[in-house]
Protein backbone atom coordinates (compact mmCIF):
# COMPACT_ATOMS: atom_id res chain seq x y z
CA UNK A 1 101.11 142.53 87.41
CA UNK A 2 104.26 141.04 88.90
CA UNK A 3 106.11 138.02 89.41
CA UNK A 4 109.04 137.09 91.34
CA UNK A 5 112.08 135.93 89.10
CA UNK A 6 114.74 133.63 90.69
CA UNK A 7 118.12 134.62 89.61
CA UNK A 8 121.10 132.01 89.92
CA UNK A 9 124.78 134.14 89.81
CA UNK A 10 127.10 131.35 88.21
CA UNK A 11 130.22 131.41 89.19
CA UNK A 12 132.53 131.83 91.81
CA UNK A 13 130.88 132.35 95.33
CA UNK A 14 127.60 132.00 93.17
CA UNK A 15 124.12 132.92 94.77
CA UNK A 16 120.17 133.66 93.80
CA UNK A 17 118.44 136.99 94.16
CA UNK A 18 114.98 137.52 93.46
CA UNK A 19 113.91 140.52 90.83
CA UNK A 20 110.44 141.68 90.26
CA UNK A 21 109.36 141.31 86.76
CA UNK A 22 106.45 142.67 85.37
CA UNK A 23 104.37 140.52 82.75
CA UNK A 24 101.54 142.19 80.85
CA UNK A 25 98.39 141.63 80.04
CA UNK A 26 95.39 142.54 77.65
CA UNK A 27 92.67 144.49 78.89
CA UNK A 28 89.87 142.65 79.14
CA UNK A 29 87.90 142.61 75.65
CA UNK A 30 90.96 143.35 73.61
CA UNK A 31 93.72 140.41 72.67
CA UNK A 32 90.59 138.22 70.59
CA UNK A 33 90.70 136.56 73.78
CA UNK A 34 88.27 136.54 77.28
CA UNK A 35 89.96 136.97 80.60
CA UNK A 36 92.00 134.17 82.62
CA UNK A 37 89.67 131.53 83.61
CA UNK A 38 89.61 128.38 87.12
CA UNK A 39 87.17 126.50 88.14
CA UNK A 40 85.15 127.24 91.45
CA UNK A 41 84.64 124.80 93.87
CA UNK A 42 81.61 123.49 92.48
CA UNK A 43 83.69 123.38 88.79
CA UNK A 44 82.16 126.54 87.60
CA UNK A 45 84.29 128.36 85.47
CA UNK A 46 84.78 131.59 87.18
CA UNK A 47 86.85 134.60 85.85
CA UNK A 48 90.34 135.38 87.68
CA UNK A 49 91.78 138.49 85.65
CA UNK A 50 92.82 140.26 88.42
CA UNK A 51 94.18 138.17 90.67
CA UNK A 52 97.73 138.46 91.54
CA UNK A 53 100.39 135.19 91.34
CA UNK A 54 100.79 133.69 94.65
CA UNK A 55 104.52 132.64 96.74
CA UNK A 56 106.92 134.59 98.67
CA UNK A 57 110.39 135.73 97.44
CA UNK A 58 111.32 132.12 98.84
CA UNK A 59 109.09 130.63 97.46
CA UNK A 60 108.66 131.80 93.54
CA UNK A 61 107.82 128.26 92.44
CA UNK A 62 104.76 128.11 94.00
CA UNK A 63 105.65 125.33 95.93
CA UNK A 64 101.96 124.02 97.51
CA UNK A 65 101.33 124.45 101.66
CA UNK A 66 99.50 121.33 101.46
CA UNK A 67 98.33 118.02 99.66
CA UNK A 68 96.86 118.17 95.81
CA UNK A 69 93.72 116.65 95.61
CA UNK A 70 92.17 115.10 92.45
CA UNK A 71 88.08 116.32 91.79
CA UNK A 72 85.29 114.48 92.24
CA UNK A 73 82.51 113.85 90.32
CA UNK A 74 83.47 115.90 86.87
CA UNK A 75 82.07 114.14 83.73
CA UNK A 76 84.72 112.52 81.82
CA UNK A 77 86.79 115.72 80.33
CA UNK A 78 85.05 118.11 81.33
CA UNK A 79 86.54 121.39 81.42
CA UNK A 80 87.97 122.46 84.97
CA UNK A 81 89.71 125.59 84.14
CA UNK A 82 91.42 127.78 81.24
CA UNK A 83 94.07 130.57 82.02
CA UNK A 84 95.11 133.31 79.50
CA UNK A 85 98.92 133.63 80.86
CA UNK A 86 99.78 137.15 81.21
CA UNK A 87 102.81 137.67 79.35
CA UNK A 88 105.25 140.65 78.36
CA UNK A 89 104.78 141.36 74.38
CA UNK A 90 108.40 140.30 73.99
CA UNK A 91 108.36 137.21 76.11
CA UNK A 92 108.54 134.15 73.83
CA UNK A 93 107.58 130.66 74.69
CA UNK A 94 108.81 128.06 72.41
CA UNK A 95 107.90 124.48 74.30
CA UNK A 96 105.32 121.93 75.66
CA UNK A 97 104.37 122.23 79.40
CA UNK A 98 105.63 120.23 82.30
CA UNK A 99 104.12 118.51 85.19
CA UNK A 100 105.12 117.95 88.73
CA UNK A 101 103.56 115.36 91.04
CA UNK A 102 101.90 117.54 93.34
CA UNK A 103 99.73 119.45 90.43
CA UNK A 104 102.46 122.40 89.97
CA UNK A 105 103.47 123.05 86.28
CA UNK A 106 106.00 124.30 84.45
CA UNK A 107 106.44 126.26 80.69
CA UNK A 108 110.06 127.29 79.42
CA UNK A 109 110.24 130.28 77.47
CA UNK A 110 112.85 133.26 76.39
CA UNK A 111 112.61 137.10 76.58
CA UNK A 112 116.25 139.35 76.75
CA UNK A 113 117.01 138.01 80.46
CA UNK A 114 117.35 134.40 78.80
CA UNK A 115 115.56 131.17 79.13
CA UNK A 116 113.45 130.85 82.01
CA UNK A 117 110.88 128.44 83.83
CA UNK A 118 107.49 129.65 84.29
CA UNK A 119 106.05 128.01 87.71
CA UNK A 120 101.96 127.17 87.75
CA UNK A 121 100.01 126.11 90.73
CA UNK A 122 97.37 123.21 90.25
CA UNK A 123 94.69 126.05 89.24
CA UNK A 124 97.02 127.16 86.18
CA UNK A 125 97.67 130.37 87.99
CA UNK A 126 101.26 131.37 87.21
CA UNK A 127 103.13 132.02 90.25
CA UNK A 128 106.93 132.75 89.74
CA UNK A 129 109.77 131.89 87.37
CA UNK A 130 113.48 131.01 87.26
CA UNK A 131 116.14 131.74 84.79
CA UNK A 132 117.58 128.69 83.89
CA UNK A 133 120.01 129.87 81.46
CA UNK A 134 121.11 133.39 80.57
CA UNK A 135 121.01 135.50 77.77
CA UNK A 136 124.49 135.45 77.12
CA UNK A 137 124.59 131.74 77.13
CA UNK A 138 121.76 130.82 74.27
CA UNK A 139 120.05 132.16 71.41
CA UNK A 140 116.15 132.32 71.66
CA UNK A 141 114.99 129.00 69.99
CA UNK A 142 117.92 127.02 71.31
CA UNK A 143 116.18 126.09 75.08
CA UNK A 144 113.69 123.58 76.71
CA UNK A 145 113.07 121.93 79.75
CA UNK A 146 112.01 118.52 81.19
CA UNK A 147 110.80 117.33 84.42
CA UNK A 148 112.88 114.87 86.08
CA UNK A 149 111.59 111.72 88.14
CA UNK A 150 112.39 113.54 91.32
CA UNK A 151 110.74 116.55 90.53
CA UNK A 152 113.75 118.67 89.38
CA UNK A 153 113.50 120.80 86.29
CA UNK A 154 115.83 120.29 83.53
CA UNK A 155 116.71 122.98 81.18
CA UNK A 156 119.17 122.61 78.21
CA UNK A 157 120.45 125.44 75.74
CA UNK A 158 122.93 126.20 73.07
CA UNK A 159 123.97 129.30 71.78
CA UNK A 160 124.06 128.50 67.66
CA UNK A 161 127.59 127.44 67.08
CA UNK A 162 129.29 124.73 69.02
CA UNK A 163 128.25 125.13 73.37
CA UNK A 164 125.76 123.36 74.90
CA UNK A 165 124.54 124.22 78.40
CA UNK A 166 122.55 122.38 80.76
CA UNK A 167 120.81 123.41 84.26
CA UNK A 168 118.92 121.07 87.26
CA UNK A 169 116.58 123.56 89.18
CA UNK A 170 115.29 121.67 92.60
CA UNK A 171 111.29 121.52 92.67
CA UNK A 172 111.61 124.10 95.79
CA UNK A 173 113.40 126.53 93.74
CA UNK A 174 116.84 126.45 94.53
CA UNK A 175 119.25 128.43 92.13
CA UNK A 176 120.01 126.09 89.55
CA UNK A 177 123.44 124.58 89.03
CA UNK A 178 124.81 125.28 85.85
CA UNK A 179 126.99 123.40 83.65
CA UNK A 180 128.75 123.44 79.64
CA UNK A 181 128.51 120.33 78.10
CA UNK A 182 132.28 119.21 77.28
CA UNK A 183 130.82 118.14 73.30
CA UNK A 184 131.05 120.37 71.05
CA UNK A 185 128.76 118.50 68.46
CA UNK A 186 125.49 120.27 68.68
CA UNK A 187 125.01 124.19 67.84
CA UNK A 188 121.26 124.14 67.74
CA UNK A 189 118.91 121.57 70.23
CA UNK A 190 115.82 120.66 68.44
CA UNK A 191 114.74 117.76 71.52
CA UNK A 192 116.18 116.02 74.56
CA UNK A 193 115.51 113.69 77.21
CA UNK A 194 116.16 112.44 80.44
CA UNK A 195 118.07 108.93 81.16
CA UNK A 196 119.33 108.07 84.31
CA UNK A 197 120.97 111.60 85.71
CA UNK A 198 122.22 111.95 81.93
CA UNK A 199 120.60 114.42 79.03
CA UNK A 200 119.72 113.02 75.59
CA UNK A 201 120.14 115.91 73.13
CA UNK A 202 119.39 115.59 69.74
CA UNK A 203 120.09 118.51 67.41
CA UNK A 204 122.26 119.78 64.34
CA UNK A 205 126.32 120.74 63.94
CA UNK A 206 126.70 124.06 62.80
CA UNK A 207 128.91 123.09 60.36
CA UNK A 208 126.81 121.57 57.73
CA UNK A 209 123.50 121.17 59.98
CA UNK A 210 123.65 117.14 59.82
CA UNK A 211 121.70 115.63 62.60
CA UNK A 212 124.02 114.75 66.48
CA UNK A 213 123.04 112.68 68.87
CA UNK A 214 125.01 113.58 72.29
CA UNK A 215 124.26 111.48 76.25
CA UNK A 216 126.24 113.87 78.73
CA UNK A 217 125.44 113.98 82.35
CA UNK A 218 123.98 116.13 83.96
CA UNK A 219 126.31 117.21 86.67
CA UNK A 220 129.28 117.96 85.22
CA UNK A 221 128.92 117.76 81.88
CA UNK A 222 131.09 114.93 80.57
CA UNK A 223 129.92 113.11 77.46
CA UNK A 224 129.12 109.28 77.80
CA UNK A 225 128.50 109.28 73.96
CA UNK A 226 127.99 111.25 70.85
CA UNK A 227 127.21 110.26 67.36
CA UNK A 228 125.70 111.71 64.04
CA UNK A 229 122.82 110.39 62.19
CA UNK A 230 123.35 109.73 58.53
CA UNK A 231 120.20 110.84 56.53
CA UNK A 232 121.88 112.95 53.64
CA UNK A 233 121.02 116.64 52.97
CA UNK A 234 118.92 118.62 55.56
CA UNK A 235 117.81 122.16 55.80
CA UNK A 236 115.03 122.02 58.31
CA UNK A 237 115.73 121.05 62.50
CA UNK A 238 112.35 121.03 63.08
CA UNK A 239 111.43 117.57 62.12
CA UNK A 240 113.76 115.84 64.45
CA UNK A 241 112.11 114.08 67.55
CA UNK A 242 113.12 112.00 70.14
CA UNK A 243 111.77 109.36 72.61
CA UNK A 244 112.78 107.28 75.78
CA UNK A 245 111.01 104.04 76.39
CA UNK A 246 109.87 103.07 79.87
CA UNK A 247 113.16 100.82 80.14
CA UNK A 248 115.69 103.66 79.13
CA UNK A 249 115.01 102.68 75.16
CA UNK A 250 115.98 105.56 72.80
CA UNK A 251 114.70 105.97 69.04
CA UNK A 252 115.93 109.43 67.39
CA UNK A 253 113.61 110.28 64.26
CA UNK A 254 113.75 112.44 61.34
CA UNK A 255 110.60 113.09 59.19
CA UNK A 256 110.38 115.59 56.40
CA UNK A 257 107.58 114.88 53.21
CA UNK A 258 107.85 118.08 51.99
CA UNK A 259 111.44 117.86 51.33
CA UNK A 260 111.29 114.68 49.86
CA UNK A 261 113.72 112.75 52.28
CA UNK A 262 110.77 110.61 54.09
CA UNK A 263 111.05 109.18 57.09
CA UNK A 264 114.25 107.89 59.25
CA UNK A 265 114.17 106.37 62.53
CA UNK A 266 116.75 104.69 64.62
CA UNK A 267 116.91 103.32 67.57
CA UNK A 268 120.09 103.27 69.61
CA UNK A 269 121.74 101.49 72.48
CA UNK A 270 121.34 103.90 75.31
CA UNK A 271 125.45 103.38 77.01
CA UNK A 272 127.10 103.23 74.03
CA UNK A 273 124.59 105.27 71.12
CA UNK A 274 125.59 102.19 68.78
CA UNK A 275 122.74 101.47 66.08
CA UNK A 276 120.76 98.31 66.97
CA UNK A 277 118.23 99.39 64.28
CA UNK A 278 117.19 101.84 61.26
CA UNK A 279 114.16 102.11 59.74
CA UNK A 280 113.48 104.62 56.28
CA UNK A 281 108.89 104.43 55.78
CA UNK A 282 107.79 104.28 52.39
CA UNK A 283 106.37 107.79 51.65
CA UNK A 284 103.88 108.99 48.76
CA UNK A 285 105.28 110.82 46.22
CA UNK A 286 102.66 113.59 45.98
CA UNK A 287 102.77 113.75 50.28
CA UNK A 288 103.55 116.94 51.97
CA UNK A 289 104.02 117.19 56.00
CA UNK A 290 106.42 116.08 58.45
CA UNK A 291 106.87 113.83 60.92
CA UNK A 292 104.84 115.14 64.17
CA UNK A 293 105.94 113.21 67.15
CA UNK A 294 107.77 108.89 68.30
CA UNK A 295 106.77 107.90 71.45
CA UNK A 296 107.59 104.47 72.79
CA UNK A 297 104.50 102.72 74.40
CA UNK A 298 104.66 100.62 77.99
CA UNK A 299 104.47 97.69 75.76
CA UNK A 300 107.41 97.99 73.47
CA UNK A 301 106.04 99.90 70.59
CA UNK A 302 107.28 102.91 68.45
CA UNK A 303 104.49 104.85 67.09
CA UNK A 304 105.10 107.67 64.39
CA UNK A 305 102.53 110.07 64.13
CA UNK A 306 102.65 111.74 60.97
CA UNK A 307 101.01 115.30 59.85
CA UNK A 308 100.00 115.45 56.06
CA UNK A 309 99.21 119.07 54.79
CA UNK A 310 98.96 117.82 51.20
CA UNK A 311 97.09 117.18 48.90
CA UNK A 312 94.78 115.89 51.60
CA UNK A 313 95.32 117.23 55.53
CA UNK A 314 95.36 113.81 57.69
CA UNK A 315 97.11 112.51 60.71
CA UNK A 316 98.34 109.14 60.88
CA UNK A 317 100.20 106.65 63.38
CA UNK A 318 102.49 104.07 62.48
CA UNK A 319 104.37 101.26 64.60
CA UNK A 320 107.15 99.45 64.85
CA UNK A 321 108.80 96.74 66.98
CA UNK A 322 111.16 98.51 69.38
CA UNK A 323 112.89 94.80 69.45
CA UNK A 324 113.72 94.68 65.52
CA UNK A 325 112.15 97.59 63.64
CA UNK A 326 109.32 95.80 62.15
CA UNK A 327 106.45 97.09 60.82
CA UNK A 328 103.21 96.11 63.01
CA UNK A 329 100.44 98.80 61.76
CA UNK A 330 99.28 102.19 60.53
CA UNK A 331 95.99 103.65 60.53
CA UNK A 332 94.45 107.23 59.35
CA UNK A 333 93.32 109.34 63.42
CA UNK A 334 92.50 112.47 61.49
CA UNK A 335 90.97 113.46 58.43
CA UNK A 336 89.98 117.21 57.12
CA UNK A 337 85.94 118.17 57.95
CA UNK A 338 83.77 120.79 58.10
CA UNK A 339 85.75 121.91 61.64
CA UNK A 340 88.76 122.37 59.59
CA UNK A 341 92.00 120.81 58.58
CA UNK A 342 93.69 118.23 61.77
CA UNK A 343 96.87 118.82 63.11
CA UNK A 344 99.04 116.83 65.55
CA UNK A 345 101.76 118.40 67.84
CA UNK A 346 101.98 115.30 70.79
CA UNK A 347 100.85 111.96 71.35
CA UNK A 348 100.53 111.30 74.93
CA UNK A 349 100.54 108.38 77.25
CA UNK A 350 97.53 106.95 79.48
CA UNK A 351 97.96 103.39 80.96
CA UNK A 352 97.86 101.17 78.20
CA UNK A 353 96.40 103.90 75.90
CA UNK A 354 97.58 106.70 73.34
CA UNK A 355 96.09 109.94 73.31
CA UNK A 356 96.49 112.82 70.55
CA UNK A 357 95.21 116.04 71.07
CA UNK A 358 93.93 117.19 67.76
CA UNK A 359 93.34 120.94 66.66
CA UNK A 360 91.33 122.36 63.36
CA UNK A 361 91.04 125.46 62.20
CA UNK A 362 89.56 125.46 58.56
CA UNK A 363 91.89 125.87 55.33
CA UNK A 364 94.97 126.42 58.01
CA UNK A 365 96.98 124.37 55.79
CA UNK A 366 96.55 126.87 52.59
CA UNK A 367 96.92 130.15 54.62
CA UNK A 368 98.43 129.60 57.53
CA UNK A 369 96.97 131.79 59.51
CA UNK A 370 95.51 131.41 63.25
CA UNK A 371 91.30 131.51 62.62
CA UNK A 372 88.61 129.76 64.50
CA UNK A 373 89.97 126.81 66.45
CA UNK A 374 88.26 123.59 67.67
CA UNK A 375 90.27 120.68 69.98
CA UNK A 376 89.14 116.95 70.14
CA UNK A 377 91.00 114.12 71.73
CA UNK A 378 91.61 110.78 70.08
CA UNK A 379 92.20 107.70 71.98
CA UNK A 380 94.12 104.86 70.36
CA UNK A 381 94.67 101.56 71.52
CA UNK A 382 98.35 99.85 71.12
CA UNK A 383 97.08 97.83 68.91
CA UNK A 384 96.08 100.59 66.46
CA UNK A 385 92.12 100.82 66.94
CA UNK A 386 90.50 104.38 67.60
CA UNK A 387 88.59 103.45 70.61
CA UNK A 388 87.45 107.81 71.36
CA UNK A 389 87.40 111.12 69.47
CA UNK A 390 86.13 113.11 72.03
CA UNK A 391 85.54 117.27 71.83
CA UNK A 392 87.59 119.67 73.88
CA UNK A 393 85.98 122.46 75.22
CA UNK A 394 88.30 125.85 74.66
CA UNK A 395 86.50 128.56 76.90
CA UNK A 396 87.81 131.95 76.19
CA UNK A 397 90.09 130.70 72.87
CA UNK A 398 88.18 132.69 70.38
CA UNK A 399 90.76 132.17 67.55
CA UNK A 400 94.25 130.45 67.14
CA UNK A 401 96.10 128.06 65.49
CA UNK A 402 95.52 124.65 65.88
CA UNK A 403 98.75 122.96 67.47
CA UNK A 404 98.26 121.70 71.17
CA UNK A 405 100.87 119.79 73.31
CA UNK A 406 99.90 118.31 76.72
CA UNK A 407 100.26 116.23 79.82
CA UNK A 408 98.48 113.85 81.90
CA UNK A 409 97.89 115.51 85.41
CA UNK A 410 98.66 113.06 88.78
CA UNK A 411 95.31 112.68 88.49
CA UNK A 412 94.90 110.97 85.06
CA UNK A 413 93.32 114.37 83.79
CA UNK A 414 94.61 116.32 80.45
CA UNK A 415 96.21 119.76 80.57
CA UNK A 416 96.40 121.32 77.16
CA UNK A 417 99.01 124.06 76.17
CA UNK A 418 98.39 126.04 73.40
CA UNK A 419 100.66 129.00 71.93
CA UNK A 420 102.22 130.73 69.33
CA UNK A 421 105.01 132.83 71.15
CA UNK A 422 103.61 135.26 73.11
CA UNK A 423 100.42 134.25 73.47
CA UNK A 424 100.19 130.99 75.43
CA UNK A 425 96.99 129.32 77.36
CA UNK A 426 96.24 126.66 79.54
CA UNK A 427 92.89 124.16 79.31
CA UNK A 428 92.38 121.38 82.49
CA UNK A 429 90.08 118.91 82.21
CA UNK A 430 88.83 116.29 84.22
CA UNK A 431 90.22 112.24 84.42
């Protein structure tokens, strides 16, 4: 099998060509996995193996011929379709999925051409990809995208010491402009965001790893502001998150039980990166985990969802005023049962509501090793109250580990991404 990569020549009299690439697949039987799998018309869930990605050399993002159209008469998350994405053995893919608002989606990953977006159309069929950022520009864990408000697909990279590179690719597919951020402070992204047609990156010095928090824009580069974030001796990058509020708010987070330094939150003032508040959670002394995900709800809360591995696995959610810091709850979404030990990789959005996708795979937090996996999705109200834990369906997902991210579809429905490197799948289900 083939798809079309989109290549973007920086520099001087720059222009795109279009390579073939060849992605692999397993056989089917073989991989511990069953074949790609979409929904019929009638929301049967059909196999699609052998069918080949979709787009002209003009078109390697998939970009729909007409109008995406939401189903009809699914029960309430019911599964619409699950795709096995036929990668290359050596093709890496390190973060959540992306949505556009006409169904396409989008996955970020890294093989020896550099990071690249993978395009999706509304079916989870992958139809093209771009390379956002070259090889020669980044180092393999060092690059993520986001989708912007208009569509456009952000990608940001760094190459492990002290450059920073960031890339806008149009939702049509254009080659992607290509710029070096002009700070210096970050050798290693862990997170960013989007504000205004400026980048939030949050991420380490190489110096002595300490936490950076850098706004740039977009377009050329400059930095509005950078600052560090004081929270003593670190070892670990992967407990630093990040969140925008629906009003531009910004709350950088550190959380790390096992190596006894707790929670940290801040939240700063988004044109100058000024403190207006810090917050440090009381943490058990016997805990171990780290901080899973912030998010900002549409009415002016920061939750922290936290994943415990011991003594006990659990999940919990805390808030806090995005005004002044102050507590306001915390309650348990996630306990271990006889479907295995709960993790937490993303809280997600829905109207008024928060939803975490929850994987369990049993004693995963002793071993560590992928085994039989089982999804349900909690729903928590902003005030704290589990109003749904509701079973996922996982057709063809035989074994894994049990992290999930996600998005909310145009249509209100949940896609699920699951993967560990070079084995990623997709799971729709219905509003």
């Amino acid at each position: 099998m083939k798809i079309q990569i989109l290549v973007a020549m920086v520099g001087a009299g720059s222009s795109a060509c279009v390579l073939d690439y060849a992605v692999g697949k397993n056989p089917p039987g073989q991989g511990g996995a069953d074949d790609s799998l979409q929904t019929s018309s009638g929301g049967e869930l059909t196999s699609t193996a052998t069918s080949e990605p979709t787009g002209e050399p003009d078109s390697s993002t998939g970009e729909p011929d007409g109008v995406f159209t939401c189903p009809e008469g699914q029960p309430h998350l019911a599964p619409m379709w699950a795709t096995d994405v036929p990668l290359d053995e050596f093709f890496r893919v390190w973060t959540p999925i992306g949505g556009l608002s006409d169904g396409r989606l989008v996955m970020s990953g890294y093989d020896d051409l550099g990071g690249q977006i993978l395009w999706f159309d509304g079916d989870g069929q992958m139809v093209g990809g771009t390379i956002a950022l070259g090889a020669n520009e980044i180092i393999e864990h060092n690059f993520s995208v986001q989708v912007a408000s208009d569509d456009s697909v952000v990608a940001i990279g760094s190459d492990g010491f002290d450059r920073t590179f960031v890339s806008r690719t149009l939702p049509g597919g254009a080659a992607p402009a290509h710029v070096e951020l002009d700070s210096h402070a970050i050798a290693s992204v862990s997170e960013f965001r989007l504000v205004s047609d400026d980048v939030v990156a949050l991420g380490v010095a190489h110096e002595d790893f300490s936490p950076r928090l850098v706004r740039a824009d977009i377009a050329s580069g400059a930095t509005v502001w950078e600052r560090s974030l004081p929270i003593g001796e670190v070892w670990s990058t992967l407990v630093l998150k990040l969140a925008v509020g629906p009003g531009e708010e910004i709350v950088a987070a550190y959380g790390d039980f096992s190596a006894k330094t707790g929670y940290k939150a801040w939240r700063v003032d988004n044109a100058t990166g000024q403190t207006l508040w810090e917050i440090a959670p009381p943490m058990p002394e016997d805990e171990q985990g780290w901080l899973a995900d912030v998010i900002i709800t549409p009415d002016g809360v920061v939750l922290l969802v936290g994943q415990h591995n011991r003594p006990e696995a659990h999940v919990d959610v805390s808030a806090w005023g995005l005004t002044d810091g102050a507590p306001l709850w915390s309650t348990v979404i996630a306990v271990d049962d006889a479907q295995g030990s709960p993790m937490v990789e993303q809280a997600l959005i829905l109207g008024a509501d928060v939803l975490l996708p929850v994987g369990r795979v049993t004693n995963y937090f002793n071993t560590y090793e992928p085994g039989p996996v089982s999804a349900s999705l909690v729903r928590l109200s902003s005030s704290g109250q589990v109003l749904a834990n509701e079973p996922l369906a996982l057709p063809g997902l035989m074994s894994g580990t049990p992290g999930f991210k996600g998005i909310i579809d145009p249509c209100d429905g949940l896609v699920l991404f699951h993967a560990r490197e070079a084995d990623p799948w997709l799971f729709s289900y219905a509003p």
